[in-house]
C-alpha atoms as a PDB file:
ATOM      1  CA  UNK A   1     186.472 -55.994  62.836  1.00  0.00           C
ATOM      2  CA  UNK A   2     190.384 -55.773  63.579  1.00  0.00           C
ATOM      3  CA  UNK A   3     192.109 -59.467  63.397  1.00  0.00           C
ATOM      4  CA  UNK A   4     193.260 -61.128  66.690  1.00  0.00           C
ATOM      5  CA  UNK A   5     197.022 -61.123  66.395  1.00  0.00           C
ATOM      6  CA  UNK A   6     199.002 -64.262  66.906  1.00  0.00           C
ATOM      7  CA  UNK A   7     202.500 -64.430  68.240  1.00  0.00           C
ATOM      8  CA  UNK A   8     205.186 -65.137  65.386  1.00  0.00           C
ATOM      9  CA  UNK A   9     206.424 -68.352  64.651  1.00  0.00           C
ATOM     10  CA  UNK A  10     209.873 -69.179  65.714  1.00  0.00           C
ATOM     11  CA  UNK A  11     212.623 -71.210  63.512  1.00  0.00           C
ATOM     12  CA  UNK A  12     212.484 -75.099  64.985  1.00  0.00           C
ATOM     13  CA  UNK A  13     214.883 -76.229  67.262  1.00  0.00           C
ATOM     14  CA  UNK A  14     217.004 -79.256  66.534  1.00  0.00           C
ATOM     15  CA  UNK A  15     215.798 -82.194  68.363  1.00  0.00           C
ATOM     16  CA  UNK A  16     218.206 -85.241  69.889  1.00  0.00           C
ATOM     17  CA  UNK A  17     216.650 -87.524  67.191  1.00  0.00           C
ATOM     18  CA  UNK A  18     217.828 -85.614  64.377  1.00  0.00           C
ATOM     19  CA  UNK A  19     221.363 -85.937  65.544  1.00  0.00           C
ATOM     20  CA  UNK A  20     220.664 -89.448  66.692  1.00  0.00           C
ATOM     21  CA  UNK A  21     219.743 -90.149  62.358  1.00  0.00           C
ATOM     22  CA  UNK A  22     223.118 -88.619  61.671  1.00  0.00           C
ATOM     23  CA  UNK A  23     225.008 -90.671  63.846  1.00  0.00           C
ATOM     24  CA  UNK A  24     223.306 -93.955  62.939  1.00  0.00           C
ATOM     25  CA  UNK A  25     224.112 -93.001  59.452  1.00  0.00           C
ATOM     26  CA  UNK A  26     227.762 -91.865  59.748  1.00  0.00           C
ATOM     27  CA  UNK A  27     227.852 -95.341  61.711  1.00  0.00           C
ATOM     28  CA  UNK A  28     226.471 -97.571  59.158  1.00  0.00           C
ATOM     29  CA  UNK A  29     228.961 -96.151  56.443  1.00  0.00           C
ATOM     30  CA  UNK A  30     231.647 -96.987  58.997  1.00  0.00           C
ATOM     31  CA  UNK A  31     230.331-100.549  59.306  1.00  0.00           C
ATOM     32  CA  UNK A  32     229.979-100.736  55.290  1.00  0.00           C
ATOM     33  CA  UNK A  33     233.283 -99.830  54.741  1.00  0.00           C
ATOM     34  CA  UNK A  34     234.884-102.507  57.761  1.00  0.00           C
ATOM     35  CA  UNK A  35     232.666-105.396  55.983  1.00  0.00           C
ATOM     36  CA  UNK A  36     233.781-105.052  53.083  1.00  0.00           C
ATOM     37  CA  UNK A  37     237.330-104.994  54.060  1.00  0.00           C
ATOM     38  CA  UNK A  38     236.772-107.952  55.871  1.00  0.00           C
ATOM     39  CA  UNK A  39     235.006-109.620  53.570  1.00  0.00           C
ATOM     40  CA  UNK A  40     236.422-111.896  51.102  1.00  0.00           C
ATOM     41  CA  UNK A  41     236.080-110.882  47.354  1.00  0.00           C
ATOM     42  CA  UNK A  42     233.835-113.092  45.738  1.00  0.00           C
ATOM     43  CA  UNK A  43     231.060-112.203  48.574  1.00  0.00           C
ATOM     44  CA  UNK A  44     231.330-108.417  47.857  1.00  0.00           C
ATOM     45  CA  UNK A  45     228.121-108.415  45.766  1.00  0.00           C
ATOM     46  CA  UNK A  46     226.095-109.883  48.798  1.00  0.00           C
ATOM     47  CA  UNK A  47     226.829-108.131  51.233  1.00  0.00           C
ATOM     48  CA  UNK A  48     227.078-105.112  49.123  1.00  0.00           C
ATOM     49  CA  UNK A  49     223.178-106.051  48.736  1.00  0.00           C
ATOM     50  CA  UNK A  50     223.001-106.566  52.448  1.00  0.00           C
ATOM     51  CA  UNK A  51     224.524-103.517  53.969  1.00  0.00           C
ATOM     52  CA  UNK A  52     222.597-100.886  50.995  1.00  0.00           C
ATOM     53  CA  UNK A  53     219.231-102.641  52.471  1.00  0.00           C
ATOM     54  CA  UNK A  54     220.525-101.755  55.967  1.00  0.00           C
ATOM     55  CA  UNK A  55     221.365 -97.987  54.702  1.00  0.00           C
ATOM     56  CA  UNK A  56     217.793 -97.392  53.282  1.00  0.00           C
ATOM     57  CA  UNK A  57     216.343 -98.898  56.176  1.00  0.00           C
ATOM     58  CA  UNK A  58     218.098 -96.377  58.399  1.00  0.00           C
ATOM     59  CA  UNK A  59     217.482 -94.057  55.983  1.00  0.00           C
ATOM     60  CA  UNK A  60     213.958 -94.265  55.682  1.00  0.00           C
ATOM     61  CA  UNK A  61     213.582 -94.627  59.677  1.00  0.00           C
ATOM     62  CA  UNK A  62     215.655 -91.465  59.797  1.00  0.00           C
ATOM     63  CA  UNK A  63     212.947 -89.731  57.366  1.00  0.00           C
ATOM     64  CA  UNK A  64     210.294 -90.740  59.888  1.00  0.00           C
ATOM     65  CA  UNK A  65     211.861 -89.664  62.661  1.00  0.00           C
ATOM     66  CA  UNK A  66     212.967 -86.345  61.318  1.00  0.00           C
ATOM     67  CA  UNK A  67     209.639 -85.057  59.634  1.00  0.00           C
ATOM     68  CA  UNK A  68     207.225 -86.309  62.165  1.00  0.00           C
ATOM     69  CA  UNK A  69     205.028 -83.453  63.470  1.00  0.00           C
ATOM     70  CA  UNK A  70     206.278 -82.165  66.604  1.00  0.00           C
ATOM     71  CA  UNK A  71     203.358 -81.078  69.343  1.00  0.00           C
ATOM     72  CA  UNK A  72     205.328 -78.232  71.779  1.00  0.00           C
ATOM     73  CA  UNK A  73     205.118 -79.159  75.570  1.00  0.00           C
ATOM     74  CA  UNK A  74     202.342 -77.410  76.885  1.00  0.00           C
ATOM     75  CA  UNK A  75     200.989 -77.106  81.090  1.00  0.00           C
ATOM     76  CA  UNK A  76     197.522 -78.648  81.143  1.00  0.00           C
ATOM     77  CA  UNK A  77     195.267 -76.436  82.638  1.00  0.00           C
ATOM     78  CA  UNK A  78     193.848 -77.800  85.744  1.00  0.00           C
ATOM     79  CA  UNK A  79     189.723 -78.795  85.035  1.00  0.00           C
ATOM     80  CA  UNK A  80     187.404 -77.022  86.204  1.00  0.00           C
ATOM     81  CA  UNK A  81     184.004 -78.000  87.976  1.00  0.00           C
ATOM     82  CA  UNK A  82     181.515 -79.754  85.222  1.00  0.00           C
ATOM     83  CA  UNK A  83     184.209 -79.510  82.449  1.00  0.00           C
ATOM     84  CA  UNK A  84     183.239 -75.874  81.417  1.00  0.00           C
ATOM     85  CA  UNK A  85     185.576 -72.920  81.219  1.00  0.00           C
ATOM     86  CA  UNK A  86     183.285 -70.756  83.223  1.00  0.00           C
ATOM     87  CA  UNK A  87     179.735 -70.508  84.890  1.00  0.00           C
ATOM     88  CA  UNK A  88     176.889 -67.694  85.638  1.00  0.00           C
ATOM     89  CA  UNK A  89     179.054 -66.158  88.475  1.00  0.00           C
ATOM     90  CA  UNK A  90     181.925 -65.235  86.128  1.00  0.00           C
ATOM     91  CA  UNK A  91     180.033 -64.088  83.184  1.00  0.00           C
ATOM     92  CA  UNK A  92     178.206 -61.870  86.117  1.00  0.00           C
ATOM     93  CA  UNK A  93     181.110 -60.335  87.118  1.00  0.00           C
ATOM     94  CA  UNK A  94     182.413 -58.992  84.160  1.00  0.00           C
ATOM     95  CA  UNK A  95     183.745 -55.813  84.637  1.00  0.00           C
ATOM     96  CA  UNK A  96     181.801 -53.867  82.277  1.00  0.00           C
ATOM     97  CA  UNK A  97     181.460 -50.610  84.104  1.00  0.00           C
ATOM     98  CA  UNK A  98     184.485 -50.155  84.398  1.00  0.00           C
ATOM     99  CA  UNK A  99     185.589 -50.358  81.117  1.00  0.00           C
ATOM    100  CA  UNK A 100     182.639 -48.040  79.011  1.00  0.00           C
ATOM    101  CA  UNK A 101     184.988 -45.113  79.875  1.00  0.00           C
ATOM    102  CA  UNK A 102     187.775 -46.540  77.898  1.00  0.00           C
ATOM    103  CA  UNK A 103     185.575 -47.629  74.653  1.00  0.00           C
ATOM    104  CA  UNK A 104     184.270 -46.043  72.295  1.00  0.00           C
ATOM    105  CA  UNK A 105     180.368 -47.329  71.384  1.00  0.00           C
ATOM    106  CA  UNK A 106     181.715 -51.399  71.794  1.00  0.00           C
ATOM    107  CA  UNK A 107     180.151 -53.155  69.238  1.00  0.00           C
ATOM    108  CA  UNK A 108     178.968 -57.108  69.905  1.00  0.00           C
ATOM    109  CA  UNK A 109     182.169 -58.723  68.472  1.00  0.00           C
ATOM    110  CA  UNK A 110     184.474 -56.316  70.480  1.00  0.00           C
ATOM    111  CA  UNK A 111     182.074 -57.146  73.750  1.00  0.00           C
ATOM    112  CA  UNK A 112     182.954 -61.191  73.101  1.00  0.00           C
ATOM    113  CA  UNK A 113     186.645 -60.301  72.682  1.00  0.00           C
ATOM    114  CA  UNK A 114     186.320 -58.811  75.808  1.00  0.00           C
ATOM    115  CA  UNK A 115     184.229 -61.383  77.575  1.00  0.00           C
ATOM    116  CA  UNK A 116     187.082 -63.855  76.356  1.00  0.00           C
ATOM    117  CA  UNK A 117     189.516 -61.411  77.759  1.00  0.00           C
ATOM    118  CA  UNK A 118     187.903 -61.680  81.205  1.00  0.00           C
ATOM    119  CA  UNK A 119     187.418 -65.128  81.119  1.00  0.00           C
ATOM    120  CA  UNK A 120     191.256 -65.597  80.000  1.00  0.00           C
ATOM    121  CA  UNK A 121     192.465 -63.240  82.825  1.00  0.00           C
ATOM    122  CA  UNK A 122     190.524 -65.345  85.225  1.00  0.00           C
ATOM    123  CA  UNK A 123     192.434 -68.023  84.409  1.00  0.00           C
ATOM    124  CA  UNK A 124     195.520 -66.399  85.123  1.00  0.00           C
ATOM    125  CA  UNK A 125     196.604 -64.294  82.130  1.00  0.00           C
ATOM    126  CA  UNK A 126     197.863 -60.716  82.597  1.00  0.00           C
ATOM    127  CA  UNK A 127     197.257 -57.665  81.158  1.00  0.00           C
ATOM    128  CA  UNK A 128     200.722 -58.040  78.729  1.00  0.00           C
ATOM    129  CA  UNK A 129     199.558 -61.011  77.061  1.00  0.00           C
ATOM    130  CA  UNK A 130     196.077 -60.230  77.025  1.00  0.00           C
ATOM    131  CA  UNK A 131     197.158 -56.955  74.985  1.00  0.00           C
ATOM    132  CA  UNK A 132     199.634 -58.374  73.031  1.00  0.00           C
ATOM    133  CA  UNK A 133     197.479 -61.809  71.921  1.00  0.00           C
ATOM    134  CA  UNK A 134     193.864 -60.293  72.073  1.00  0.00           C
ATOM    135  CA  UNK A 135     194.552 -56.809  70.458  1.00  0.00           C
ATOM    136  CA  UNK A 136     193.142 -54.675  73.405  1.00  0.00           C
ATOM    137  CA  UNK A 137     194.825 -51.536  74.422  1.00  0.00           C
ATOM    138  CA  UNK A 138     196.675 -51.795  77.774  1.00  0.00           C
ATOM    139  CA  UNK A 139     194.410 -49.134  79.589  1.00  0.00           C
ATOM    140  CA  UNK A 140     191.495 -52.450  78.878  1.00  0.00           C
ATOM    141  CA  UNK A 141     193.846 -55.118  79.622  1.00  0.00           C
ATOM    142  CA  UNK A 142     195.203 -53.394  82.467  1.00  0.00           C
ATOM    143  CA  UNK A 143     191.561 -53.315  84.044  1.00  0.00           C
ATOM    144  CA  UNK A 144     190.856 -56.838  83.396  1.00  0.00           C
ATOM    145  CA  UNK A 145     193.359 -57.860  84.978  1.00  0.00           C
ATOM    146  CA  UNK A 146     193.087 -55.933  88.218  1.00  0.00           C
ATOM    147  CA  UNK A 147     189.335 -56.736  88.157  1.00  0.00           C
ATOM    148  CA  UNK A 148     190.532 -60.558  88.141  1.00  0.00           C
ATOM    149  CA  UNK A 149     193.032 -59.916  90.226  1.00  0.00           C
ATOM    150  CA  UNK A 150     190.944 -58.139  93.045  1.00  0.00           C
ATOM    151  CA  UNK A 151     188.400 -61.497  92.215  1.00  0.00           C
ATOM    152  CA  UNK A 152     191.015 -64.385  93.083  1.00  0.00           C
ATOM    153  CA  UNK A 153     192.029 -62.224  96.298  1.00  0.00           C
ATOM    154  CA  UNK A 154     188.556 -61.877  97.154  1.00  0.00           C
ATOM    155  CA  UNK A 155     187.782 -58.063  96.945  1.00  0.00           C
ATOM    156  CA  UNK A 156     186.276 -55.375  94.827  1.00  0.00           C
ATOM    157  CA  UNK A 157     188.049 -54.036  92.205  1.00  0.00           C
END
């Protein structure tokens, strides 16, 4: 059985709130150094004590904010009727005819990946992303998607 392929991962963009932590750092070190010149000598030690409690606090808040997981935006598919992905009608009018030409004996787990394939282009995928993401040749995507195609515009593929 051949692995479903997954799109690579791409390097993480910086986010405002990183930059945000560096500021309010950089800021607090500015602050630091103003109190103590402002400061008369014999308080030094407490607000030395003060202003390092402020630091880790921003520093730890910083951590926080910087290494929480990040979910990527993603469109919400609009429900369908009953909450299921499809019903009889669509698992009827999978295009298997045409496809036997273009595979060889189809075993059952290459008839599900399939079956997902149709039920995928239904929902609006085309034949690029079903090849690329699913692992079927284009001549197979390529007819899934016209069959769905020909299906939303209401005639035979």
């Amino acid at each position: 059985m051949e692995r479903i392929r997954t799109p690579a991962r791409t390097a993480p963009r910086p986010h405002p709130r990183d930059g945000l932590a560096a500021i309010a750092v950089a800021t607090l070190v500015v602050l630091e150094t103003l109190a103590l010149r402002l400061t008369p000598v014999g308080d030094w030690p407490l607000a030395t004590v003060a202003l390092g409690a402020a630091l880790a606090a921003v520093a730890v808040t910083s951590f926080v904010l910087c290494h929480h997981p990040r979910r990527p935006y993603r469109r919400p598919e609009p429900p369908l009727a009953g909450g299921t992905l499809f019903d009889a009608a669509t698992r009827d009018s999978f295009p298997l005819d045409a496809l036997r030409p273009c595979l060889p004996a189809p075993d059952e787990a290459t008839l599900n990946r399939l079956r997902t394939a149709w039920v995928l282009a239904l929902r609006g995928r085309d034949a690029a992303w079903l090849a690329g993401h699913l692992n079927l040749s284009a001549e197979v995507a390529g007819i899934l998607a016209d069959a769905a195609a020909a299906r939303h515009r209401g005639t035979r593929p």
